[in-house]
Protein backbone atom coordinates (compact mmCIF):
# COMPACT_ATOMS: atom_id res chain seq x y z
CA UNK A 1 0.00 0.00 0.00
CA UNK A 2 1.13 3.44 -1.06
CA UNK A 3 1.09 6.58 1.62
CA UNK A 4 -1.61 8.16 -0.36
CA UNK A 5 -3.92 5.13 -0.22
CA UNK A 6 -2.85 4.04 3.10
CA UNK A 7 -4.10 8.29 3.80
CA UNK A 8 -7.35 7.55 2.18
CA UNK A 9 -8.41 4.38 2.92
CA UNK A 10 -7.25 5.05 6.87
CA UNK A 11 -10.32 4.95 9.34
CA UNK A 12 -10.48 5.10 12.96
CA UNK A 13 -10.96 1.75 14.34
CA UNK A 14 -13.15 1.01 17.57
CA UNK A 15 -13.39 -2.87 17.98
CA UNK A 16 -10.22 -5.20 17.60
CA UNK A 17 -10.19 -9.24 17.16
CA UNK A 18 -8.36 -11.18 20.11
CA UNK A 19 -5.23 -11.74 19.13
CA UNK A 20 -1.92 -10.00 19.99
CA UNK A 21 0.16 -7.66 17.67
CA UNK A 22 3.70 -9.47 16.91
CA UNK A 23 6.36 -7.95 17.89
CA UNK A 24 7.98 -7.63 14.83
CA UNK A 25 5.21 -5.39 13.94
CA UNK A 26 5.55 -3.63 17.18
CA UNK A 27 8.89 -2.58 16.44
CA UNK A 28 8.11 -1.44 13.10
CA UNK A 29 5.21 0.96 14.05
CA UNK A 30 7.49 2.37 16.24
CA UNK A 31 10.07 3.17 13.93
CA UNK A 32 7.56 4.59 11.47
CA UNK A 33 7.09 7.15 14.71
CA UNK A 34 10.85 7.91 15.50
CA UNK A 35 10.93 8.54 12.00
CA UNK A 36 8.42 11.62 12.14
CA UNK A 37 9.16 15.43 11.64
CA UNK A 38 10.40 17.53 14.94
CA UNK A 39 10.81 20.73 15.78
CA UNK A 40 14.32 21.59 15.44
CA UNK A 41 14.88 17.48 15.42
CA UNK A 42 14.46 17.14 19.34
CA UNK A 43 12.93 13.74 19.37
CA UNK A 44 10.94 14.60 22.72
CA UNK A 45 8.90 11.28 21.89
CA UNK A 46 9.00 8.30 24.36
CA UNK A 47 6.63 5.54 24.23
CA UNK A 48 4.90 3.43 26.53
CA UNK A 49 3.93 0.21 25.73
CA UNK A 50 0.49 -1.12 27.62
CA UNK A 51 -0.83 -4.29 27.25
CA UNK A 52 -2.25 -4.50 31.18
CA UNK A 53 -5.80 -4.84 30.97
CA UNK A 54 -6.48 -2.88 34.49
CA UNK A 55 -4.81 -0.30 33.13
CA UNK A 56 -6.02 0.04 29.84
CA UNK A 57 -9.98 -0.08 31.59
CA UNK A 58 -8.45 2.84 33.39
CA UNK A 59 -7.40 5.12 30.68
CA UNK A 60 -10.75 4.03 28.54
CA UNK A 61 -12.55 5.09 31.89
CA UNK A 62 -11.24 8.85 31.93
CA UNK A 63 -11.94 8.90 28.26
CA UNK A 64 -15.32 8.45 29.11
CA UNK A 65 -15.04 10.89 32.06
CA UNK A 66 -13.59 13.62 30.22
CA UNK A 67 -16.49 13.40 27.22
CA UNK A 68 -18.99 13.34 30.26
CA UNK A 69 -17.11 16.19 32.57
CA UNK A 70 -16.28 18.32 28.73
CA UNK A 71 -19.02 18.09 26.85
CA UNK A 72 -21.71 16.92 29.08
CA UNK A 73 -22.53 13.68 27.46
CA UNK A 74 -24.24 10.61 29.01
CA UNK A 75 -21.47 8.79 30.95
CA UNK A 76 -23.48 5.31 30.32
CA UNK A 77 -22.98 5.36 26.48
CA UNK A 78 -19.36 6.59 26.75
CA UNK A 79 -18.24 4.30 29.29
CA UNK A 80 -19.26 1.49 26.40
CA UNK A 81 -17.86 2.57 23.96
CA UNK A 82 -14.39 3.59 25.68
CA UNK A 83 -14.77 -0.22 27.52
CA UNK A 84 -14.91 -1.37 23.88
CA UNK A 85 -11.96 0.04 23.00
CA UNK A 86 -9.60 -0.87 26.40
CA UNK A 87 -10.57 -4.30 24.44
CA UNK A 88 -7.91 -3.16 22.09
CA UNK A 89 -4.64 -5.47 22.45
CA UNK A 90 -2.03 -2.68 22.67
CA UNK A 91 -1.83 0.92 23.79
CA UNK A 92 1.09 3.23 23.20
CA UNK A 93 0.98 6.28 25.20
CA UNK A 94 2.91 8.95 23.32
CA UNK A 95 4.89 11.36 25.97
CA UNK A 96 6.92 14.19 25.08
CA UNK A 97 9.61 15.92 26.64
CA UNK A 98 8.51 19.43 27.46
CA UNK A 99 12.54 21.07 28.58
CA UNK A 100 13.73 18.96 24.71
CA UNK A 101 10.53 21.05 23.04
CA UNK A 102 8.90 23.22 25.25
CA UNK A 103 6.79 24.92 22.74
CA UNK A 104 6.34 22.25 20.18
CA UNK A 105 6.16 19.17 22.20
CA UNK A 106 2.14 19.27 21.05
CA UNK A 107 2.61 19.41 17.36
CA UNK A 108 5.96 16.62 17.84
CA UNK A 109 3.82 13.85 19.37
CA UNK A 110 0.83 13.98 16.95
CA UNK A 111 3.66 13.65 13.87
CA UNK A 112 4.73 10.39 15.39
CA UNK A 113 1.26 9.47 16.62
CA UNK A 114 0.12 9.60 12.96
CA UNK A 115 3.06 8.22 11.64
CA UNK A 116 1.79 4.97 14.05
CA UNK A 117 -1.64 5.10 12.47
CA UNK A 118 -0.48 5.17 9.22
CA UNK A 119 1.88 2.31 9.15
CA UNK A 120 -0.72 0.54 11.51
CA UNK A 121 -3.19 0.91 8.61
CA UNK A 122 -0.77 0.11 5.79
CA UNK A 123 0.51 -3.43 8.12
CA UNK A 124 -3.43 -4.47 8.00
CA UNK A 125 -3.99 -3.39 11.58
CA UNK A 126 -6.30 -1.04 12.74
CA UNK A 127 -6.18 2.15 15.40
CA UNK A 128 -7.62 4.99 16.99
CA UNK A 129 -6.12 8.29 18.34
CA UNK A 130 -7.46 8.90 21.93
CA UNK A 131 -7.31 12.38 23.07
CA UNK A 132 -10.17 12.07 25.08
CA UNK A 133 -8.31 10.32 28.37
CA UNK A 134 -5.78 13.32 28.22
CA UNK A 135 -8.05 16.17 27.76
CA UNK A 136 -8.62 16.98 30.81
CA UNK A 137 -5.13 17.94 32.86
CA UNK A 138 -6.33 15.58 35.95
CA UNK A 139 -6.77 12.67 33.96
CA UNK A 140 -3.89 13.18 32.13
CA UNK A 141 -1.79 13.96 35.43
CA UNK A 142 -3.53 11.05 36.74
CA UNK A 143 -2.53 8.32 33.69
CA UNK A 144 0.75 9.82 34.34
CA UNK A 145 1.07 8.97 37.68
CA UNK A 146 0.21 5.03 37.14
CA UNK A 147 2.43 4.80 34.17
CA UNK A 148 5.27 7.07 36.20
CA UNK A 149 5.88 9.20 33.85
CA UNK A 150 8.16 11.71 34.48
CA UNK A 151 6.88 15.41 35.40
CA UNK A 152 8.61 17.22 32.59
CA UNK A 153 7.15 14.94 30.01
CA UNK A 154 3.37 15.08 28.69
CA UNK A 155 1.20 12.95 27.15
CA UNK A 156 0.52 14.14 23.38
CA UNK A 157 -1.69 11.16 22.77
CA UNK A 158 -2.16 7.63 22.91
CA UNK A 159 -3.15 5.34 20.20
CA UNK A 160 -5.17 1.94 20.62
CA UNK A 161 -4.50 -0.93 18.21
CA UNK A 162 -5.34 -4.04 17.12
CA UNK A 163 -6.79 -6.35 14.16
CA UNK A 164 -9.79 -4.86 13.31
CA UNK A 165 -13.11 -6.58 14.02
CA UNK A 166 -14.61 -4.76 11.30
CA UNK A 167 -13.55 -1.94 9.27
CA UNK A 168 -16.30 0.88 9.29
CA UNK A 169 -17.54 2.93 6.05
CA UNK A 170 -15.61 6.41 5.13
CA UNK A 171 -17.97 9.12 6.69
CA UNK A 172 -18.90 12.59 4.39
CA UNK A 173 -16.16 14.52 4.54
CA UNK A 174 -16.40 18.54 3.57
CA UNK A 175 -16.02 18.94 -0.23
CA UNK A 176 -12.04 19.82 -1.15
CA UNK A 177 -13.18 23.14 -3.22
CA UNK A 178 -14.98 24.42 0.26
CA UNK A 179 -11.82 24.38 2.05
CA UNK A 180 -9.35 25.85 -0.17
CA UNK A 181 -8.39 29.74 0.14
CA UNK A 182 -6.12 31.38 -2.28
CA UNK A 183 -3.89 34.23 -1.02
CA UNK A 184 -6.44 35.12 1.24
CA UNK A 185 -9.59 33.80 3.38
């Protein structure tokens, strides 16, 4: 599979079969990551691997929290879906070192974070970018804390994978000509 197609054809994937991600394949996603654009080349990436079910219930449980606590939705719901995905058989949490790139730390993480989804998608797995558990700064301090994460590094994302159960269908996305602005807005 190309980049471009692998861009395309890419969806967000919720539901996993039970079976475990070689490590082989492990190693590769996460030299598709190292291999993504920094600011100024700092690598502030570091990567933590999670295959610990109790913890992964606990990171899809402030997912849930934060939609409920953010944006006021039904924590019932939620909690499903986010339960659904903990199902997934790997997490990598992707923290950045804030003194390597204190101003770009943000932007480094979600380079190598779609680098993973990318070469997830293009090795026939499937994945999900969860900003959810991190939104809000006590969950996020709070995942920090049981993965002991070092205070000067933050959590830019973490990404759930797996084989996909199912694939899902490409939703509408905004027409190319309504989102194109020459010179000016």
């Amino acid at each position: 599979m190309d980049a471009i197609e692998a861009i395309i054809s890419r969806r967000s994937i919720r539901s996993y079969e039970e079976r475990d991600i070689p490590p082989g394949k492990i190693a590769d996603l996460l030299t598709c990551a190292i291999k993504a654009p920094s600011s100024s080349n700092a690598q502030p990436w570091e990567f933590i691997l999670v295959k610990e079910q109790r913890v992964k219930d606990r990171i899809g449980y402030l997912g849930a929290r934060s939609l409920y606590e953010r944006k006021k939705r039904k924590l019932g719901p939620s909690e499903k879906r986010f339960a659904q995905i903990a199902k997934a058989p790997l997490f990598i949490v992707i923290a950045c070192d804030t003194k390597k790139s204190p101003i770009f730390w943000k932007h480094d993480g979600s380079t190598a974070t779609q680098n993973i989804l990318l070469a997830a998608h293009s090795m026939g797995l499937g994945g999900v970018w969860l900003g959810a558990p991190v939104a809000l700064k006590k969950h996020s301090d709070e995942i920090k804390k049981l993965l002991k994460i070092p205070k000067r590094y933050e959590i830019a994302s973490i990404v759930a994978l797996g084989y996909p159960h199912k694939i899902p269908k490409s939703k509408p996305q905004a027409a190319l000509k309504d989102k194109i602005h020459y010179e000016r807005w």
